[in-house]
N, C-alpha and C. Protein backbone atom coordinates (compact mmCIF):
# COMPACT_ATOMS: atom_id res chain seq x y z
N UNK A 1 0.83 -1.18 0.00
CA UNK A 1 0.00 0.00 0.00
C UNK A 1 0.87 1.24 0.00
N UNK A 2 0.12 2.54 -0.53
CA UNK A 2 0.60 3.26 -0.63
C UNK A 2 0.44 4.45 0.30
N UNK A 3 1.12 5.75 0.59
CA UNK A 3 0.68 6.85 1.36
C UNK A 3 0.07 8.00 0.79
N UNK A 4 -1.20 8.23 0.61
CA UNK A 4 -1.60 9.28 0.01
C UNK A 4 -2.84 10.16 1.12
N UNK A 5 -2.73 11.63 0.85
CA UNK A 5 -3.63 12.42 1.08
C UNK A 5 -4.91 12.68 -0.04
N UNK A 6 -5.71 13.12 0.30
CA UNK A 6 -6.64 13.80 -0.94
C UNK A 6 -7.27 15.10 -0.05
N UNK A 7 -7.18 16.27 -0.70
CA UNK A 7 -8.28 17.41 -0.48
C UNK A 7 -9.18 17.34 -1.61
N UNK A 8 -10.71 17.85 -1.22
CA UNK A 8 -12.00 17.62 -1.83
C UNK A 8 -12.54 18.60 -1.80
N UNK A 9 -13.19 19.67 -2.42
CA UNK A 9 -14.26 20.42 -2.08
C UNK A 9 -15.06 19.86 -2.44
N UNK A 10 -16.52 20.32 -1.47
CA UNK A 10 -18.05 19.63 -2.30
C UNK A 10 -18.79 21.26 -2.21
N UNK A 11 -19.84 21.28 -2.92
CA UNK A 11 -20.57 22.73 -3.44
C UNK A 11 -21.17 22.97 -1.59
N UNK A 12 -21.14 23.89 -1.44
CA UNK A 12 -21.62 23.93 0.57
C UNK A 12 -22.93 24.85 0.40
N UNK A 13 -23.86 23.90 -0.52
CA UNK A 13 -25.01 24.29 -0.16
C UNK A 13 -25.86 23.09 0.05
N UNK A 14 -25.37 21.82 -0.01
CA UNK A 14 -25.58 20.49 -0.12
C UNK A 14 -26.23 19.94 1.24
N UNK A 15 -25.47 20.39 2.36
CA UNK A 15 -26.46 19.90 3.53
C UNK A 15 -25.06 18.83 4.50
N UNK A 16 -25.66 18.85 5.48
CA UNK A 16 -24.66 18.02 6.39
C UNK A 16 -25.00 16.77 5.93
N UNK A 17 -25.97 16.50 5.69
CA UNK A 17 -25.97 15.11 5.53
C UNK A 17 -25.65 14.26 4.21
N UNK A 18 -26.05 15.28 3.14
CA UNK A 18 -25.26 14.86 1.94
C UNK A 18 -23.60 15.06 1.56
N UNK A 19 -23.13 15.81 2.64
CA UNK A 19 -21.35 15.84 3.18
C UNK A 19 -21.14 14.39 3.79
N UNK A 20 -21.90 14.15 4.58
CA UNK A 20 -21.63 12.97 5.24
C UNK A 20 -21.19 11.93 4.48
N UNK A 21 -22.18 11.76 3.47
CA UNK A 21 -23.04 10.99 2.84
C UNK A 21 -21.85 10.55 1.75
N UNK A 22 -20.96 11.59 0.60
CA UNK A 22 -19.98 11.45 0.45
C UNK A 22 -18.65 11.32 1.09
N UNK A 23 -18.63 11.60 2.14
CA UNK A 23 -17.62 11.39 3.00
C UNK A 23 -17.65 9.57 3.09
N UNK A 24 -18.68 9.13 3.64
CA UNK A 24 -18.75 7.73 3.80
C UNK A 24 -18.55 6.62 3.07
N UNK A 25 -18.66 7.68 1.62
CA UNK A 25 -18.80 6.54 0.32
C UNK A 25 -17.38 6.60 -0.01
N UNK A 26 -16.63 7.95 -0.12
CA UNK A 26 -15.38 7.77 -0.32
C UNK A 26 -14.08 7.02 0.46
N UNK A 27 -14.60 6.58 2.21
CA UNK A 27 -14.00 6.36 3.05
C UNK A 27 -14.38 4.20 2.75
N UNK A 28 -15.69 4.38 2.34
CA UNK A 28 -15.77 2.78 1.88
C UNK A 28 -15.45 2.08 0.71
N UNK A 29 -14.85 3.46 -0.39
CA UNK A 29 -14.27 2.95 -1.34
C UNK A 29 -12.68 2.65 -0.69
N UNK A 30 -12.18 3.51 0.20
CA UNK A 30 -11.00 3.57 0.98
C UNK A 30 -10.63 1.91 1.31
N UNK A 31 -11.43 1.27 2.81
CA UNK A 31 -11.59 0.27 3.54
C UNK A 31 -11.78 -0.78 2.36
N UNK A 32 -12.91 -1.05 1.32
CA UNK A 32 -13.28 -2.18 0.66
C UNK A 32 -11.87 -2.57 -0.36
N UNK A 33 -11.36 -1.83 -0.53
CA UNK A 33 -9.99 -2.22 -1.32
C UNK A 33 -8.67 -2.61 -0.33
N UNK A 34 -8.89 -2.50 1.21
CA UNK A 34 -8.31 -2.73 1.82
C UNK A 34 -6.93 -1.78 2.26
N UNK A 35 -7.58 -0.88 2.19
CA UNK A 35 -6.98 0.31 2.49
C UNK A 35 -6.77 0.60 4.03
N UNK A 36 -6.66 1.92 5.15
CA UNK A 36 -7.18 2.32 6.04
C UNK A 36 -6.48 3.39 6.17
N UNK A 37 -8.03 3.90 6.42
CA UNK A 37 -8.05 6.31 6.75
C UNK A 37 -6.98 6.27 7.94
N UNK A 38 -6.25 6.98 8.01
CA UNK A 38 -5.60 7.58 8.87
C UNK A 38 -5.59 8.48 9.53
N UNK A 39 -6.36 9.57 8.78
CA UNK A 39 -6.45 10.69 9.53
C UNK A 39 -7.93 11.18 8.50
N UNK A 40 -8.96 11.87 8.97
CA UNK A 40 -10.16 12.91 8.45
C UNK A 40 -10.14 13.96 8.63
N UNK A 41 -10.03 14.89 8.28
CA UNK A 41 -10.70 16.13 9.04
C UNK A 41 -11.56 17.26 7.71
N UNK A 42 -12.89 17.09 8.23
CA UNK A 42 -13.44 18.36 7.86
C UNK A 42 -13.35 19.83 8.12
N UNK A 43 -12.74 20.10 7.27
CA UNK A 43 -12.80 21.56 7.60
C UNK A 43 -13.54 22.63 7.11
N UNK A 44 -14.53 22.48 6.91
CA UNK A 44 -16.07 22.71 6.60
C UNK A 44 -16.24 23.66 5.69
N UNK A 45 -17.11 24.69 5.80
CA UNK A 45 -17.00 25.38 4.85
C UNK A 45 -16.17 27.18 4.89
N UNK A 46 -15.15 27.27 3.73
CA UNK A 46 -14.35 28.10 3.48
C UNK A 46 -14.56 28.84 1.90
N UNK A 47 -14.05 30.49 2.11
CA UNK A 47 -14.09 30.93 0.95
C UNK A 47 -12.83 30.53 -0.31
N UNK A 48 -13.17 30.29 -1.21
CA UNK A 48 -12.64 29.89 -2.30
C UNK A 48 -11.88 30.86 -2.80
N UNK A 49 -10.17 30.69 -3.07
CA UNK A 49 -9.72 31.64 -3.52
C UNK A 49 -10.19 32.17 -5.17
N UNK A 50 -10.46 31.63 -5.87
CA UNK A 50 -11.54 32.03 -7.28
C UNK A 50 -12.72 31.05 -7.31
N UNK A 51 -13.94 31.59 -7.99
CA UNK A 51 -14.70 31.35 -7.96
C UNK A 51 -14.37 30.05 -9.52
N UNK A 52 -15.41 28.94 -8.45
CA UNK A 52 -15.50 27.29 -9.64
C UNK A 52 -16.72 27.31 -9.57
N UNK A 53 -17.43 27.27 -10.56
CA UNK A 53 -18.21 26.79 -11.14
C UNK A 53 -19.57 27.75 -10.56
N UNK A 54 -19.19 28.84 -10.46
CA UNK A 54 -20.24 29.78 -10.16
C UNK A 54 -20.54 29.82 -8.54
N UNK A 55 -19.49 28.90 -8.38
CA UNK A 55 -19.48 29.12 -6.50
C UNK A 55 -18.10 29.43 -6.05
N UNK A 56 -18.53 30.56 -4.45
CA UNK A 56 -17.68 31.34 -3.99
C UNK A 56 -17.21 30.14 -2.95
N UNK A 57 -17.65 29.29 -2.28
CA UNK A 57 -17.23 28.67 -1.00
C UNK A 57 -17.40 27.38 -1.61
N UNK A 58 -16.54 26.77 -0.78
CA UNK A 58 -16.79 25.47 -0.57
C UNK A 58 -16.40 24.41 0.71
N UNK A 59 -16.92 23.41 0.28
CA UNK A 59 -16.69 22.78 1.73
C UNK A 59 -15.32 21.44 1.60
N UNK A 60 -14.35 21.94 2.47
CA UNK A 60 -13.51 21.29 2.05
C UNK A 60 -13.46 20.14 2.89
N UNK A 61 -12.65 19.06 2.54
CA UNK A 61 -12.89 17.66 3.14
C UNK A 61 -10.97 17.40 3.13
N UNK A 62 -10.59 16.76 4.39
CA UNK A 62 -9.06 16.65 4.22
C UNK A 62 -9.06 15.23 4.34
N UNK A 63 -8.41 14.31 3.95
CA UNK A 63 -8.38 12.77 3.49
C UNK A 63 -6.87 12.38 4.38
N UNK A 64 -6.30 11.70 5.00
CA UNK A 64 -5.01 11.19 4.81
C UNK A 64 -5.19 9.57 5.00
N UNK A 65 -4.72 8.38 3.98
CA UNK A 65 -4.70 7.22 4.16
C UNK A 65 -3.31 6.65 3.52
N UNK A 66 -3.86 5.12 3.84
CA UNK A 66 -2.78 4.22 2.78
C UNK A 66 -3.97 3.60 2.35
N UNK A 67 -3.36 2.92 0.84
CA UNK A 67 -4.56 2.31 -0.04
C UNK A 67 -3.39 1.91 -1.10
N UNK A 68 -3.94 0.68 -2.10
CA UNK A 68 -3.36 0.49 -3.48
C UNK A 68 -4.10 1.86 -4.25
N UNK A 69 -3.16 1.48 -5.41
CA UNK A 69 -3.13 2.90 -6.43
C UNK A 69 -4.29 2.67 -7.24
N UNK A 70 -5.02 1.85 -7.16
CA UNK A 70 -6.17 1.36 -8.20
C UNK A 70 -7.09 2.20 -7.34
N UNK A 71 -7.20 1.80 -6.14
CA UNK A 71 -8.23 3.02 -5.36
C UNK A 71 -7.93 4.52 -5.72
N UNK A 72 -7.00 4.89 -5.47
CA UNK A 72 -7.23 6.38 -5.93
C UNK A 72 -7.44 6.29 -7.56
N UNK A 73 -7.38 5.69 -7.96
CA UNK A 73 -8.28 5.78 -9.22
C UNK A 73 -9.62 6.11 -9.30
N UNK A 74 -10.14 4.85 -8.28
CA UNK A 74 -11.70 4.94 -8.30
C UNK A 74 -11.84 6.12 -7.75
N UNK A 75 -11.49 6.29 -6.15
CA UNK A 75 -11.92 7.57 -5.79
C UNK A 75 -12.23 8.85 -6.95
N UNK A 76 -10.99 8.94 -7.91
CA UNK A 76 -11.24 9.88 -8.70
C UNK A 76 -12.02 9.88 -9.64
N UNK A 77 -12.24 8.74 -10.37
CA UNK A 77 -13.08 8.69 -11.39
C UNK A 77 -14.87 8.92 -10.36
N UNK A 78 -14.97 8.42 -9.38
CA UNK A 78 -16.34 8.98 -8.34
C UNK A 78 -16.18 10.58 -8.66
N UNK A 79 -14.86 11.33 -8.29
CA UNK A 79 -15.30 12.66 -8.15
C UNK A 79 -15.52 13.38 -9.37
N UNK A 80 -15.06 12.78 -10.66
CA UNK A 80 -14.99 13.46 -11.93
C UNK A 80 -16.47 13.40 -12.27
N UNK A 81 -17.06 12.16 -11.76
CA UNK A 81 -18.67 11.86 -12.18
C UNK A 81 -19.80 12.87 -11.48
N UNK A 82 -19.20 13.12 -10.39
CA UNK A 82 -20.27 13.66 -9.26
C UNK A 82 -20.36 15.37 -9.57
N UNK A 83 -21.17 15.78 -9.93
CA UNK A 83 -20.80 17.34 -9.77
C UNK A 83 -20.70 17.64 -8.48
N UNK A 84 -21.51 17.53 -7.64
CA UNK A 84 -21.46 17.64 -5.87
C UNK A 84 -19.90 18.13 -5.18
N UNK A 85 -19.17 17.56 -6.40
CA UNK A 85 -17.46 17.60 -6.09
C UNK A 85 -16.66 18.77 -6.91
N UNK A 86 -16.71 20.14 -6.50
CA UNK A 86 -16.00 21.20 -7.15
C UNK A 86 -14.75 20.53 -7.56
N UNK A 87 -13.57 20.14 -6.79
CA UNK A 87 -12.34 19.89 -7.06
C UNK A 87 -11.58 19.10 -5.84
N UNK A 88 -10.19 18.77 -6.33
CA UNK A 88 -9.88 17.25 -5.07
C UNK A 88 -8.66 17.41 -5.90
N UNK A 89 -8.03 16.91 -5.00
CA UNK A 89 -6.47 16.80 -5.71
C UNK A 89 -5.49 15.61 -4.39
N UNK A 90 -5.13 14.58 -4.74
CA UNK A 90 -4.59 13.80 -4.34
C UNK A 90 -3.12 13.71 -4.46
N UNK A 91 -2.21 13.61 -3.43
CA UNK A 91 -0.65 13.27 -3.46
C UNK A 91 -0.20 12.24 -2.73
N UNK A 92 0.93 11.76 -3.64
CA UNK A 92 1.26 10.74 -2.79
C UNK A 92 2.66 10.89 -1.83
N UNK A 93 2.06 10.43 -0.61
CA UNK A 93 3.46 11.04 0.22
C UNK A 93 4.20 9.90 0.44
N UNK A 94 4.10 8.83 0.23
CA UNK A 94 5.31 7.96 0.07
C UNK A 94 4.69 6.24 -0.65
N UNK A 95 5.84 5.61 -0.46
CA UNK A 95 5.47 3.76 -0.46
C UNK A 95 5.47 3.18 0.29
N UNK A 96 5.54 1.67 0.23
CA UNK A 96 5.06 0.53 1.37
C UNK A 96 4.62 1.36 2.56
N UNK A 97 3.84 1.27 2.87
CA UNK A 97 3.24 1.40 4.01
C UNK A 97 2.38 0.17 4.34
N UNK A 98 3.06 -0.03 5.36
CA UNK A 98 2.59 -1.73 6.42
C UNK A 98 1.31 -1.20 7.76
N UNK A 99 1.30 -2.44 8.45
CA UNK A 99 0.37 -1.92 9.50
C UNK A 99 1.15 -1.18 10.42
N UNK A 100 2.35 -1.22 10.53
CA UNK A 100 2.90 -0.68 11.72
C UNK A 100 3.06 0.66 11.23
N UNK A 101 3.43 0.87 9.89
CA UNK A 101 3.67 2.01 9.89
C UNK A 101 2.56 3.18 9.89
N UNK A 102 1.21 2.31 9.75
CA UNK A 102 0.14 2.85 9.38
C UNK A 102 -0.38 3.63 10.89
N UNK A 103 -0.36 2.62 11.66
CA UNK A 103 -0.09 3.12 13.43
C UNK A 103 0.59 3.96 13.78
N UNK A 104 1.78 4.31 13.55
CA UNK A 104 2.80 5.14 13.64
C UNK A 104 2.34 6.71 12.97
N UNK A 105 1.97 6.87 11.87
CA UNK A 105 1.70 7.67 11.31
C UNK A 105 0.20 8.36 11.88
N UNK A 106 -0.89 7.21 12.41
CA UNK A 106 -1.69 7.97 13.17
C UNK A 106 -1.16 8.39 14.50
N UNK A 107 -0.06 7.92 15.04
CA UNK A 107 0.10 8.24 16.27
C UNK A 107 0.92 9.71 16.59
N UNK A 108 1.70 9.94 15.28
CA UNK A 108 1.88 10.96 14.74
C UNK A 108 1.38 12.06 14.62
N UNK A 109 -0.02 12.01 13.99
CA UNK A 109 -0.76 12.69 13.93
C UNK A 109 -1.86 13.49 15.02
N UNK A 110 -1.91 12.24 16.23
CA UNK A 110 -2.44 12.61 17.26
C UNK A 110 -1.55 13.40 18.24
N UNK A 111 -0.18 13.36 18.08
CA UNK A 111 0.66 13.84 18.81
C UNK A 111 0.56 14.96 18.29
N UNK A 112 0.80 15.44 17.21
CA UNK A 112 0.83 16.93 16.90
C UNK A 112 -0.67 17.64 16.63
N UNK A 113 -1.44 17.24 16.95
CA UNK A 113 -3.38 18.12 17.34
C UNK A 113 -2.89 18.04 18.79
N UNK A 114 -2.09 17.13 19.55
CA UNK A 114 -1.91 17.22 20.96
C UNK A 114 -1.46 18.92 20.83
N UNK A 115 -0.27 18.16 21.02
CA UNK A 115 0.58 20.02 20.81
C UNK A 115 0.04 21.09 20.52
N UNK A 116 -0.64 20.79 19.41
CA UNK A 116 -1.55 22.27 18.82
C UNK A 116 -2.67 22.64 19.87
N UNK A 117 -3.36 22.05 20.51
CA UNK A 117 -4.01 21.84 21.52
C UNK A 117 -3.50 22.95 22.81
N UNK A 118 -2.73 22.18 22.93
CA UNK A 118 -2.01 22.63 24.36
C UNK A 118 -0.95 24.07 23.82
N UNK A 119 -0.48 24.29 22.76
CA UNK A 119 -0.54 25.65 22.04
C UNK A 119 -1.69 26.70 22.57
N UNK A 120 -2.60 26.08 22.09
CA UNK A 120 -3.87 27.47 21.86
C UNK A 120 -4.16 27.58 23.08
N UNK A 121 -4.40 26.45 23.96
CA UNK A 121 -4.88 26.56 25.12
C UNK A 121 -3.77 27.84 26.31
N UNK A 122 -2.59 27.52 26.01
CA UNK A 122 -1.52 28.48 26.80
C UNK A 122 -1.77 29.88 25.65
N UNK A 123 -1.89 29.76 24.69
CA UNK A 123 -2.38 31.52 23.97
C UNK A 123 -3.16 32.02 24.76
N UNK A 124 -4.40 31.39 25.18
CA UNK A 124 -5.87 31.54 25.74
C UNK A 124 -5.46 32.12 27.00
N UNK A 125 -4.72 30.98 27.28
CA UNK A 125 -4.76 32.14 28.82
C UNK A 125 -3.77 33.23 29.17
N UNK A 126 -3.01 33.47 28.53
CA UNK A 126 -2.40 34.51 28.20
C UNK A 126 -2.72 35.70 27.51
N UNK A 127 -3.55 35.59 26.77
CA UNK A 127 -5.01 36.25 26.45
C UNK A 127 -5.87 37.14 27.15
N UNK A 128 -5.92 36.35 28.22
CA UNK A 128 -6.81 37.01 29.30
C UNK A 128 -6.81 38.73 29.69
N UNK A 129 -7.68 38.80 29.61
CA UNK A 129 -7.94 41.08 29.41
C UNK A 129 -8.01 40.97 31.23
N UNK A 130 -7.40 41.88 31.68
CA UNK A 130 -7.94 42.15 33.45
C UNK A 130 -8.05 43.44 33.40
N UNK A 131 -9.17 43.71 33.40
CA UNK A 131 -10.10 45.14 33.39
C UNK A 131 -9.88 45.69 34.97
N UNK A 132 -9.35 44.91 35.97
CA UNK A 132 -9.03 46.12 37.29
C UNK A 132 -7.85 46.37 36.83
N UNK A 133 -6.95 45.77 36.39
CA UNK A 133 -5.57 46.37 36.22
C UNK A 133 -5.57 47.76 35.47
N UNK A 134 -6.17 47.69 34.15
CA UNK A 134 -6.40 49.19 33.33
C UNK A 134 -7.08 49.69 34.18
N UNK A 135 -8.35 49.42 35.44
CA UNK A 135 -9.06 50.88 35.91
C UNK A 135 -8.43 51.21 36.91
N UNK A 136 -6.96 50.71 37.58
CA UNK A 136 -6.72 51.15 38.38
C UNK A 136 -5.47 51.97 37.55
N UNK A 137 -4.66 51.45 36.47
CA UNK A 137 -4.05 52.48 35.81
C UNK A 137 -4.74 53.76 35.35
N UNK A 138 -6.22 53.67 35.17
CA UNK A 138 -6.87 54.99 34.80
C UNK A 138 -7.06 55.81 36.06
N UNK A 139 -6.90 55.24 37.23
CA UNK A 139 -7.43 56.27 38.25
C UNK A 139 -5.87 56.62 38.25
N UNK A 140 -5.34 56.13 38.19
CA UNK A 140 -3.40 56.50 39.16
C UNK A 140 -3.19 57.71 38.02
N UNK A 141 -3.79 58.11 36.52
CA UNK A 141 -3.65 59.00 35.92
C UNK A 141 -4.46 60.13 36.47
């Protein structure tokens, strides 16, 4: 198997459930070839840097798996058929990929949303506005 990502837009007037709906079909074309997702993430709907197909936004879909190369075939020939699917673009980030490595690479992945996590969270509180501190600098003026 191989290592590939895919980004997807679908038209984001479609509905959560018809997002889903392709999401599921593309993730069981994934699994039935004996593939496995590694990572999902929706990142819902965003403005489009030019306008496709008479639409400003779309809803983007982030993919990361391993799979044989015949699957990303299918996957693509699904999105070329579907209008529902503005655009998608697939890369491959490496070869053999085994089970271990397939583990590894999610574990990877969970480690760094960790981090990012615990990032924002120390922004946040550092963040914090303390409104007696400025009203007592406004009275000391």
């Amino acid at each position: 198997m191989r290592h590939y990502e895919t980004t997807y837009i679908l038209r984001p007037n479609l509905g959560e459930e018809q997002f889903t709906e392709i999401i599921e079909r593309t993730n069981a074309i994934i699994t039935d070839d004996g593939g496995s997702i590694i990572c999902l993430d929706r990142w819902g709907v965003k403005r489009l840097a030019y306008e496709i197909n008479r639409e400003v936004q779309g809803y983007y879909v982030y993919l990361n798996y391993a799979a044989p190369g015949k699957t990303v075939d299918e996957i693509e020939r699904i999105f070329r058929i579907d209008d529902r699917a503005l655009r998608y673009l697939t890369v491959k980030l490496g070869e053999g990929m085994n089970a271990e490595a397939i583990e590894a690479e999610k574990q990877r992945i969970a480690d760094k949303a960790a981090a990012r996590e615990r990032a924002q969270a120390e922004n946040a509180e550092g963040d914090e506005f303390d409104s007696e501190s400025l009203e007592d600098d406004a009275a000391e003026e």
